[in-house]
C-alpha atoms as a PDB file:
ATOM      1  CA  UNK A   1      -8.267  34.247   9.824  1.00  0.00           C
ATOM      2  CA  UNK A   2      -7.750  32.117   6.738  1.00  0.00           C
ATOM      3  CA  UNK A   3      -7.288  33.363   3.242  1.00  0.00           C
ATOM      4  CA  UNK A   4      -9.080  31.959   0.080  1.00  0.00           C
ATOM      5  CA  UNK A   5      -6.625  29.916  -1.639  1.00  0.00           C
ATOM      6  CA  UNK A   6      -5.531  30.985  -5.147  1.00  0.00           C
ATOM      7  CA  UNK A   7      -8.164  28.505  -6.465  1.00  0.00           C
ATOM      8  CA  UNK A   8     -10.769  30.594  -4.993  1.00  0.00           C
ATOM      9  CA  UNK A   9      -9.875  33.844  -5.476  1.00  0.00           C
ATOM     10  CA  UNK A  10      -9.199  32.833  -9.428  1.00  0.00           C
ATOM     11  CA  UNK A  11     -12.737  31.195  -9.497  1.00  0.00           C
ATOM     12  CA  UNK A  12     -14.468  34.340  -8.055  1.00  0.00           C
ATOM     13  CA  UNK A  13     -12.945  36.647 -10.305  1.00  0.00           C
ATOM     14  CA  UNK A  14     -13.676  35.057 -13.364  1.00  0.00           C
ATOM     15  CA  UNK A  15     -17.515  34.123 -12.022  1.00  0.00           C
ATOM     16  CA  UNK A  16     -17.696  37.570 -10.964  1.00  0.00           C
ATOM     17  CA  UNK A  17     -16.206  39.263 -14.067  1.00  0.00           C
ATOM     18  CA  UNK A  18     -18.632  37.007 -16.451  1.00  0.00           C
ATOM     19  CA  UNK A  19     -21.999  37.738 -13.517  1.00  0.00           C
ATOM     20  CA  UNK A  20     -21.331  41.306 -14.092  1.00  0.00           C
ATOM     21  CA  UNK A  21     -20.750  41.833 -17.893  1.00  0.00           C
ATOM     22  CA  UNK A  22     -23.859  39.599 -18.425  1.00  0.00           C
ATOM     23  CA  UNK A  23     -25.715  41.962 -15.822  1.00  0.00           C
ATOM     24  CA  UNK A  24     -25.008  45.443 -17.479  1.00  0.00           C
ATOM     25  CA  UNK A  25     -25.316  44.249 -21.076  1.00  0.00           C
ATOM     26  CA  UNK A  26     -28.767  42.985 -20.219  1.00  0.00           C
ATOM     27  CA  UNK A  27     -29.694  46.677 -18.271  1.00  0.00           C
ATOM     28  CA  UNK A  28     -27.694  48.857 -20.823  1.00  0.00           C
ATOM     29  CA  UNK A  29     -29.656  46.500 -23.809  1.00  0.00           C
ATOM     30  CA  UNK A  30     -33.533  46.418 -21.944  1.00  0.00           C
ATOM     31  CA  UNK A  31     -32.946  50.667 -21.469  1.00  0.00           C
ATOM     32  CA  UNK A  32     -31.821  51.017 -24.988  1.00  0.00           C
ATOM     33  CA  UNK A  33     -34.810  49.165 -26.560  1.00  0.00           C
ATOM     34  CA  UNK A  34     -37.008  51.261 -24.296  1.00  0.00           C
ATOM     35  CA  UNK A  35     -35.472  54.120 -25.239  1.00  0.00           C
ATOM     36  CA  UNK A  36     -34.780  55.317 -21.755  1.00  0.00           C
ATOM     37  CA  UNK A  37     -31.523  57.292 -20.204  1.00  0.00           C
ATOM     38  CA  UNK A  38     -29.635  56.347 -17.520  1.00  0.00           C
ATOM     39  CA  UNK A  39     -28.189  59.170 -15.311  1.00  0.00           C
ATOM     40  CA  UNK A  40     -24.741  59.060 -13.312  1.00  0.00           C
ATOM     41  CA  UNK A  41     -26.088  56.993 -10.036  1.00  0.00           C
ATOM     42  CA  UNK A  42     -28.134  54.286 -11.943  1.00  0.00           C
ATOM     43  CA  UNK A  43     -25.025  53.840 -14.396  1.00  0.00           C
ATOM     44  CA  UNK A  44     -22.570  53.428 -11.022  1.00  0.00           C
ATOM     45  CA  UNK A  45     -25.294  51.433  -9.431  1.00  0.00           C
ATOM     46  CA  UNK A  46     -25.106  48.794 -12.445  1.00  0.00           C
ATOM     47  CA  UNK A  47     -21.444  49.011 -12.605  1.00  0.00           C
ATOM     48  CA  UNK A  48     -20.918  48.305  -8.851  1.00  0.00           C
ATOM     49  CA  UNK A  49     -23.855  46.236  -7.647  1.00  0.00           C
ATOM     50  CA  UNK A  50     -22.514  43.127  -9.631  1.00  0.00           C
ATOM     51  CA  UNK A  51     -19.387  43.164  -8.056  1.00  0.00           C
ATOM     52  CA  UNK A  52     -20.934  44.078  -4.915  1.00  0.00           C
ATOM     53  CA  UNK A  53     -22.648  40.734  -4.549  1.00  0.00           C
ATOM     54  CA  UNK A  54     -20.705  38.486  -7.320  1.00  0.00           C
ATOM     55  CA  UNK A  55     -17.944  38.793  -4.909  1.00  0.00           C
ATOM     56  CA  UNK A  56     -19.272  37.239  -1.719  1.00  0.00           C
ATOM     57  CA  UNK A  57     -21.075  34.809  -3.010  1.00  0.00           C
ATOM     58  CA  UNK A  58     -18.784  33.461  -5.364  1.00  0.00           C
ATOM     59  CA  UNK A  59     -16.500  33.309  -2.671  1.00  0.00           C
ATOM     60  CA  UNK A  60     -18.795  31.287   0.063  1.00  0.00           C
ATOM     61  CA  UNK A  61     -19.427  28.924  -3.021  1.00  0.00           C
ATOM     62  CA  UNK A  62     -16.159  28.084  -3.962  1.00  0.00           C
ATOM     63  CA  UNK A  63     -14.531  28.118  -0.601  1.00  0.00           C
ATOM     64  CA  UNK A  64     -17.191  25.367  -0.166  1.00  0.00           C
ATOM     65  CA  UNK A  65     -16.637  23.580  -3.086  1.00  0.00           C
ATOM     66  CA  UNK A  66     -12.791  23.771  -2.369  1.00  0.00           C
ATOM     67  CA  UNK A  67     -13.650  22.189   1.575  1.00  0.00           C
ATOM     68  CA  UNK A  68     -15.955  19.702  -0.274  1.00  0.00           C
ATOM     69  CA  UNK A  69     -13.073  18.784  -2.703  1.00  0.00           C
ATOM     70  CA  UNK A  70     -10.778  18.334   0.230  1.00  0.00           C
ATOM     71  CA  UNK A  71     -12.887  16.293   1.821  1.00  0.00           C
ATOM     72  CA  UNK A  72     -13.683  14.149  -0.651  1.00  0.00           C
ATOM     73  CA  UNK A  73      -9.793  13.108  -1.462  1.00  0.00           C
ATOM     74  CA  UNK A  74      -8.912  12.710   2.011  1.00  0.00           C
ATOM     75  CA  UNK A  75     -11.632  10.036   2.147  1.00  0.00           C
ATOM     76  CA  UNK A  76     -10.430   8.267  -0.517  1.00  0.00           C
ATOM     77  CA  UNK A  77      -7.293   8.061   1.026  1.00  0.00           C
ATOM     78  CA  UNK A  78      -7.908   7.349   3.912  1.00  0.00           C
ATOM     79  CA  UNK A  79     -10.382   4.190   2.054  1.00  0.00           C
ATOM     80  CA  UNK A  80      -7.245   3.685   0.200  1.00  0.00           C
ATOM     81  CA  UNK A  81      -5.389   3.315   3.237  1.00  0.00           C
ATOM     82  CA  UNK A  82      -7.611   0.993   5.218  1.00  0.00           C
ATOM     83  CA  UNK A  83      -7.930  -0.923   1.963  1.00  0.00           C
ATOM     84  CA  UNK A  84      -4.618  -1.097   2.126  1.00  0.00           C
ATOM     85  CA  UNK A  85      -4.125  -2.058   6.015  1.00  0.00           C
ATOM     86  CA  UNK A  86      -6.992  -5.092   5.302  1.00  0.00           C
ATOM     87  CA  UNK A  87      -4.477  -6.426   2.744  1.00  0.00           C
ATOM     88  CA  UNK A  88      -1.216  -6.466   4.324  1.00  0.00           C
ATOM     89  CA  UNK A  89       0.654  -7.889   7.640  1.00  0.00           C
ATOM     90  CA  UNK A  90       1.237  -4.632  10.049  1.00  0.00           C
ATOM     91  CA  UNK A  91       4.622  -5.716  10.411  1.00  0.00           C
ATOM     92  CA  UNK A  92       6.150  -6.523   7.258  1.00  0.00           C
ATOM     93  CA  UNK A  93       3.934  -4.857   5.093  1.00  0.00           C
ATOM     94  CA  UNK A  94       3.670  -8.252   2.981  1.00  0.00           C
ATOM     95  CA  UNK A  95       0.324  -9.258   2.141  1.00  0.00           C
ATOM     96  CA  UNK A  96      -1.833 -10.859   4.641  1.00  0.00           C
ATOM     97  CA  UNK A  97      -2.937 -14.179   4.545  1.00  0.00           C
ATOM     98  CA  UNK A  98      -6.778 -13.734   3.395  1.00  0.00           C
ATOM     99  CA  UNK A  99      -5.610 -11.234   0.428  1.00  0.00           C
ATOM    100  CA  UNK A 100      -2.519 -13.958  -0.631  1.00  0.00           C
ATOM    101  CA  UNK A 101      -5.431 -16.350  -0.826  1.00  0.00           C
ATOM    102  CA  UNK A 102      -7.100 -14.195  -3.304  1.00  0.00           C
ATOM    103  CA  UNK A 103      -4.840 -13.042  -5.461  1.00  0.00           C
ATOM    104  CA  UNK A 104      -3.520 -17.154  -5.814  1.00  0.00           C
ATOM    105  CA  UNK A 105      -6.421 -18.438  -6.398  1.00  0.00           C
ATOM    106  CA  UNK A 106      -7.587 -15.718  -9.159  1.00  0.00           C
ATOM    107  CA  UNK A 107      -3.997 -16.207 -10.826  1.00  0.00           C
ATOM    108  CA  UNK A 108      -4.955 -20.341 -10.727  1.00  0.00           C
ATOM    109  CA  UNK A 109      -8.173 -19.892 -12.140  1.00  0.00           C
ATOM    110  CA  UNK A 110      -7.393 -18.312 -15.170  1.00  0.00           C
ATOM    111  CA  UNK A 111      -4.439 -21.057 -15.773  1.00  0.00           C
ATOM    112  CA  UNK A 112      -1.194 -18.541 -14.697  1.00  0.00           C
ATOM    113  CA  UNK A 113       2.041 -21.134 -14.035  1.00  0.00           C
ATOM    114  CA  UNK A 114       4.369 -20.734 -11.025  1.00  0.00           C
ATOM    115  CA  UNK A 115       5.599 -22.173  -8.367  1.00  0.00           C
ATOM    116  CA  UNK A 116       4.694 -22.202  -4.647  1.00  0.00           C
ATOM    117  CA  UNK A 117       7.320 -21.806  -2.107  1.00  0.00           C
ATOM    118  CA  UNK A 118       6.145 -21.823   1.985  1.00  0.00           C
ATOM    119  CA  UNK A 119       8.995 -20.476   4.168  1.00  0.00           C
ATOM    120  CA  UNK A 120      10.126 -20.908   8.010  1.00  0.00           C
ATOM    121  CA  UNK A 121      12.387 -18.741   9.830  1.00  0.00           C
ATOM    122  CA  UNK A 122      14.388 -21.132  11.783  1.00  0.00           C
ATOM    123  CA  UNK A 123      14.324 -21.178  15.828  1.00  0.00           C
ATOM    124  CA  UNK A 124      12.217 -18.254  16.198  1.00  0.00           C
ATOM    125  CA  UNK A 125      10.724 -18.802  19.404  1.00  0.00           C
ATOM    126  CA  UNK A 126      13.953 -19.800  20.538  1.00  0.00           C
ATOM    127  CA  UNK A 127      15.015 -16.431  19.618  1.00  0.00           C
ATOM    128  CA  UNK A 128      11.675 -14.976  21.077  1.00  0.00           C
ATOM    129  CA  UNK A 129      12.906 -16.490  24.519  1.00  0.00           C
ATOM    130  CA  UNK A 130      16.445 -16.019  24.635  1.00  0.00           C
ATOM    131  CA  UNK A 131      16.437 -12.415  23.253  1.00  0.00           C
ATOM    132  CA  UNK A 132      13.296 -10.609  23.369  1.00  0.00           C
ATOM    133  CA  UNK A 133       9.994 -10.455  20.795  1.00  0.00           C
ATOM    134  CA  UNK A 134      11.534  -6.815  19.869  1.00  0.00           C
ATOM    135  CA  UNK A 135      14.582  -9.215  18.596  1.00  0.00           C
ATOM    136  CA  UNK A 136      12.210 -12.038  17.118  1.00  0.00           C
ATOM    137  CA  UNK A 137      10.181  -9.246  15.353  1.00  0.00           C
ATOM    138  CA  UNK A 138      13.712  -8.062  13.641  1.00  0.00           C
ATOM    139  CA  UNK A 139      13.857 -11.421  12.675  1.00  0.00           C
ATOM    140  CA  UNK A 140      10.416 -11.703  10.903  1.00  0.00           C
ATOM    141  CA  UNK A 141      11.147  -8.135   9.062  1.00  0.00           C
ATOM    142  CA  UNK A 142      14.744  -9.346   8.358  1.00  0.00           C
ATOM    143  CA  UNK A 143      12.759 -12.479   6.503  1.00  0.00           C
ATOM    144  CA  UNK A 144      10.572 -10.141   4.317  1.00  0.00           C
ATOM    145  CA  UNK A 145      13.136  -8.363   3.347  1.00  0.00           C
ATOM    146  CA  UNK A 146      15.232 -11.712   2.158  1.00  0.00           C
ATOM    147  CA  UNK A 147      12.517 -12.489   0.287  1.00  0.00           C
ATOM    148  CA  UNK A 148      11.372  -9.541  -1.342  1.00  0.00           C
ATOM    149  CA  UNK A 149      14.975  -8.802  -2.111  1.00  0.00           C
ATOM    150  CA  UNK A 150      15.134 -12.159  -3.471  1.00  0.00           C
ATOM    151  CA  UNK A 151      11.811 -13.145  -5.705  1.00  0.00           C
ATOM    152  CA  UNK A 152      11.903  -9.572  -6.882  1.00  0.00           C
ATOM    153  CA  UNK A 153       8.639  -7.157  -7.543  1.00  0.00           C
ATOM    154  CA  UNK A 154       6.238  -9.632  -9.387  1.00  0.00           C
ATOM    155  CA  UNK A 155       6.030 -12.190  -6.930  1.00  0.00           C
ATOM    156  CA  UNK A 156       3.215 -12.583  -4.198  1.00  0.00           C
ATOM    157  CA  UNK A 157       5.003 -12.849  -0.976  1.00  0.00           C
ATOM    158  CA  UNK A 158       2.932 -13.323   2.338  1.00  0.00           C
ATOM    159  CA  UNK A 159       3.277 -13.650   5.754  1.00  0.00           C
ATOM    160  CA  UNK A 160       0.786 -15.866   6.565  1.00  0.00           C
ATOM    161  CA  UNK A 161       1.872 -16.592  10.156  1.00  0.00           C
ATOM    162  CA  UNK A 162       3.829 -15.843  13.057  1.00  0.00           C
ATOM    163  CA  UNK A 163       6.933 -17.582  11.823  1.00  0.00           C
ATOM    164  CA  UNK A 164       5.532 -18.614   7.877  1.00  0.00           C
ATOM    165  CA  UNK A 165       5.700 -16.768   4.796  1.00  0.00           C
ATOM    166  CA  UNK A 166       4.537 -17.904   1.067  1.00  0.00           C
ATOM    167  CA  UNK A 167       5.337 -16.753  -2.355  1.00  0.00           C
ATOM    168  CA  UNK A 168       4.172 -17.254  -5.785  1.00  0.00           C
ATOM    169  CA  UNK A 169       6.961 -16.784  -8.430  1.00  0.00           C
ATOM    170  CA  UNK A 170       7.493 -17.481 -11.977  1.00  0.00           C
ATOM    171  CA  UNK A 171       8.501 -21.555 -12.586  1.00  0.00           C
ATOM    172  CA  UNK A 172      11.658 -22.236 -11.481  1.00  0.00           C
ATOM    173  CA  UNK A 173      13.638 -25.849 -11.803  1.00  0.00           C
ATOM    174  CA  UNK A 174      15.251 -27.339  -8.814  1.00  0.00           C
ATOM    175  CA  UNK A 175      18.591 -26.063  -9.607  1.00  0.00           C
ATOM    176  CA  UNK A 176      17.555 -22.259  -9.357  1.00  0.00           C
ATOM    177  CA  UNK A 177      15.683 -23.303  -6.629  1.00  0.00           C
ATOM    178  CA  UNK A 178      18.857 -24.216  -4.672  1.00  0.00           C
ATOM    179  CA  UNK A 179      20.722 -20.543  -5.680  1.00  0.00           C
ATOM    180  CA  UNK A 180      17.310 -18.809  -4.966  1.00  0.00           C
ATOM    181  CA  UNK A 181      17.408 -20.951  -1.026  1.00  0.00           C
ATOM    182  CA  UNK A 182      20.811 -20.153  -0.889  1.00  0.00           C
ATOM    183  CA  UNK A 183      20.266 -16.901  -1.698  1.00  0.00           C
ATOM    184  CA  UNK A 184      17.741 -16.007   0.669  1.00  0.00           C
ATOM    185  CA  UNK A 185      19.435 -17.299   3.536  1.00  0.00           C
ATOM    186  CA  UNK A 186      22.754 -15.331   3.030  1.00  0.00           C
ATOM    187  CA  UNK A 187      20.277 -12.106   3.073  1.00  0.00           C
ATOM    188  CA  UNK A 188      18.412 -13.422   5.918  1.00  0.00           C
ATOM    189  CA  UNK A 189      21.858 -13.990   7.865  1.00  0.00           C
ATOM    190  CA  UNK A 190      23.346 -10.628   6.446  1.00  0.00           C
ATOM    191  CA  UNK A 191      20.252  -8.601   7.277  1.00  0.00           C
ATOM    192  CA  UNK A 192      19.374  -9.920  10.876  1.00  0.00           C
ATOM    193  CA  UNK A 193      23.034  -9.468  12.119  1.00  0.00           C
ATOM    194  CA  UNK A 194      23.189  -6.018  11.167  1.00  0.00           C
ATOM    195  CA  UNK A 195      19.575  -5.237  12.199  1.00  0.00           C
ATOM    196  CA  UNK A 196      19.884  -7.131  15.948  1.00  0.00           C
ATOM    197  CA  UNK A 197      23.251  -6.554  16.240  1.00  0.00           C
ATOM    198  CA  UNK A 198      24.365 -10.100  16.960  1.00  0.00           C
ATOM    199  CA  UNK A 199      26.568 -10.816  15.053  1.00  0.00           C
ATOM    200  CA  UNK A 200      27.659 -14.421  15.568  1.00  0.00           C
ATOM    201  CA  UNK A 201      23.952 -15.524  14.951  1.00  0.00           C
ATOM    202  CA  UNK A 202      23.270 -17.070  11.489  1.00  0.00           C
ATOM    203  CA  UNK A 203      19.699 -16.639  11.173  1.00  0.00           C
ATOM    204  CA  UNK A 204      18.429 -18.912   8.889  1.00  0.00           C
ATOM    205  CA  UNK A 205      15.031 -20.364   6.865  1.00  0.00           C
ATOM    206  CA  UNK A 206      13.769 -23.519   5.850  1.00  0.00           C
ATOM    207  CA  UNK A 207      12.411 -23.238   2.211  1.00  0.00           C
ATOM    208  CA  UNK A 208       9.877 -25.777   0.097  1.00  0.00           C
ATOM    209  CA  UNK A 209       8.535 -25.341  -3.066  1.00  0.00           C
ATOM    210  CA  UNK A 210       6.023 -26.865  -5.337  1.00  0.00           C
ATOM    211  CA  UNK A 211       4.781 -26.474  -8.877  1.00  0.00           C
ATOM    212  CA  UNK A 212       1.439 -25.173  -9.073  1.00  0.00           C
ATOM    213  CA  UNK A 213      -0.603 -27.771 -10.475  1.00  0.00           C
ATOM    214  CA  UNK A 214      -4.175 -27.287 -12.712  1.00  0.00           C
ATOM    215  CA  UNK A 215      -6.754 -27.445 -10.047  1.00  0.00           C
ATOM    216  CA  UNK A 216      -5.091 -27.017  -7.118  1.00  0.00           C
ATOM    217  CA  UNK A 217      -6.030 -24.431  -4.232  1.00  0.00           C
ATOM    218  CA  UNK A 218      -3.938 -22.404  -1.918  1.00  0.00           C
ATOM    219  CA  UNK A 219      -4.839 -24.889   0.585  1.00  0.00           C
ATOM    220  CA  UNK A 220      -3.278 -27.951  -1.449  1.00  0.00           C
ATOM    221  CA  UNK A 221      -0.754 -26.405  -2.450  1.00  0.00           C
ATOM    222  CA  UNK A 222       0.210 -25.326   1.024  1.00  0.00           C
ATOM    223  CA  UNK A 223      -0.320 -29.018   2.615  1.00  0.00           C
ATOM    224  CA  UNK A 224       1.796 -30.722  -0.197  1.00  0.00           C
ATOM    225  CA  UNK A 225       4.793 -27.992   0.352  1.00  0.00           C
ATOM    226  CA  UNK A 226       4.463 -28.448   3.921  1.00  0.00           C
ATOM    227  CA  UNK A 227       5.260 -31.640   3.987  1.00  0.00           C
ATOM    228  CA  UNK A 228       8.422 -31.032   2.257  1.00  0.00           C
ATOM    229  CA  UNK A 229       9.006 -28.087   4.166  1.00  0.00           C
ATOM    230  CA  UNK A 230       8.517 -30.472   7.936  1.00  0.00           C
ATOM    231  CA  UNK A 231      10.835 -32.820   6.325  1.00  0.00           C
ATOM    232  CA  UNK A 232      13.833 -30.669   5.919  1.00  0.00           C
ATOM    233  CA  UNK A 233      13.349 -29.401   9.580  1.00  0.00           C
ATOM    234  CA  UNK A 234      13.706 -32.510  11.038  1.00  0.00           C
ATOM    235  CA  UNK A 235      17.059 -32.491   9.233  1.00  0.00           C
ATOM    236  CA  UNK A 236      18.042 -29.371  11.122  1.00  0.00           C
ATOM    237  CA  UNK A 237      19.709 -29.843  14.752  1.00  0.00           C
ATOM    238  CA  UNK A 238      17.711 -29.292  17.699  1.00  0.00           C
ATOM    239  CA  UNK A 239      19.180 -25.996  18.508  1.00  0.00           C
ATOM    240  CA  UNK A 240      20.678 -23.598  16.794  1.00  0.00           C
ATOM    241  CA  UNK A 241      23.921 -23.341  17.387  1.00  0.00           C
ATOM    242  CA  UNK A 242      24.137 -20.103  18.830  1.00  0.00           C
ATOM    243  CA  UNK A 243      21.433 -20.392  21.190  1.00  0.00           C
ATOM    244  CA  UNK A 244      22.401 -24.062  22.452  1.00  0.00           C
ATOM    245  CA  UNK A 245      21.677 -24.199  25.745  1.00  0.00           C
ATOM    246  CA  UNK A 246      25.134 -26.526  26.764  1.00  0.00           C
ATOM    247  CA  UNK A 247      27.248 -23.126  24.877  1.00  0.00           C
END
């Protein structure tokens, strides 16, 4: 059997207490105007009678209202939480690609400046096939948290494929640029090798990044950087070096 909570026993009292001074001023006020005595039973049966049924109903009313009030905030978090599942990547908790789109393209509208990097990991399917997806998915959480560690709280970061992420940061000039790449790939390498466990494998990410531009929609933004992005790759060597296939 389940108690009321303190919430309902303090509502009840109070209701109760109030129902049942209202109750025998009224009685002890009507008989005094009519001029009529009350004797010992009708006297207890005013004093008790309130209580009597104040106290169950009050009870099945505010045990109701208290379920109701449960109710009510577990479905908003519950909303809250598939709002917040519709958002973001199930894996890295980033934001998805549909809600990165959004929140760009409202920040472009009304004329905020940044800059638009796209990111890579490097030899992922490689990794995928030599190691395992349960490795190549340590990779792709190892990646969000370069980033995040990196572009810091008020950038957008996305994952907005299997091996891509995007961010929107603050403008930055080429020479940050190269401390914020380097930066991000020491992380990457750090944080892989200490959550795989290999530790002779540099993991590693090709970064791009354009300045937003007036005008310009998540969609041109993301062709222009990808061409920069394409071009460093073919720069890198076929395989990585840990996972050449003559080693």
């Amino acid at each position: 059997m389940r108690y009321p909570s303190g919430y309902v026993v303090r509502r009840t009292a109070i209701t109760t207490l109030a129902a049942a001074c209202l109750t025998i001023s009224i009685s002890t006020g009507a008989r005094w105007l009519v001029g009529a005595e009350a004797d010992a039973i009708t006297i207890a049966v005013r004093l008790i009678l309130p209580f009597a049924v104040g106290i169950p109903i009050s009870l099945l009313i505010f045990t109701r209202f208290e379920q109701l009030n449960r109710s009510y905030r577990e479905m908003l978090q519950k909303n809250a939480e598939l709002s917040r599942r519709a958002m973001t990547d199930p894996l890295t908790g980033l934001l998805n690609r549909r809600s990165f789109i959004e929140q760009f393209e409202l920040a472009q509208s009304i004329g905020v400046g940044g800059t638009f990097i796209l990111a890579d990991i490097d030899y992922l399917k490689q990794i995928n096939d030599r190691y395992g997806h349960s490795v190549g998915d340590e990779a792709v959480l190892t990646a969000s948290i370069a980033l995040m560690r990196v572009l810091g709280d008020d950038a957008l970061i996305a994952r907005i494929g299997g091996d891509e992420f995007c961010a929107f940061v603050a403008r930055i000039d080429g020479k940050n640029f190269d401390t914020l790449r380097r930066r991000v790939n020491e992380e990457t390498m750090q944080e892989f090798r200490k959550r795989s466990g290999l530790g002779d494998y540099a993991l590693s990410m090709t970064i791009s990044q354009q300045r937003c531009r007036s005008g310009m929609s998540f969609k041109d933004m993301l062709v222009s950087t990808d061409k920069d992005l394409y071009r460093f790759k073919r720069n890198r060597p076929v395989h990585a070096p840990a996972l050449d296939p003559a080693a």
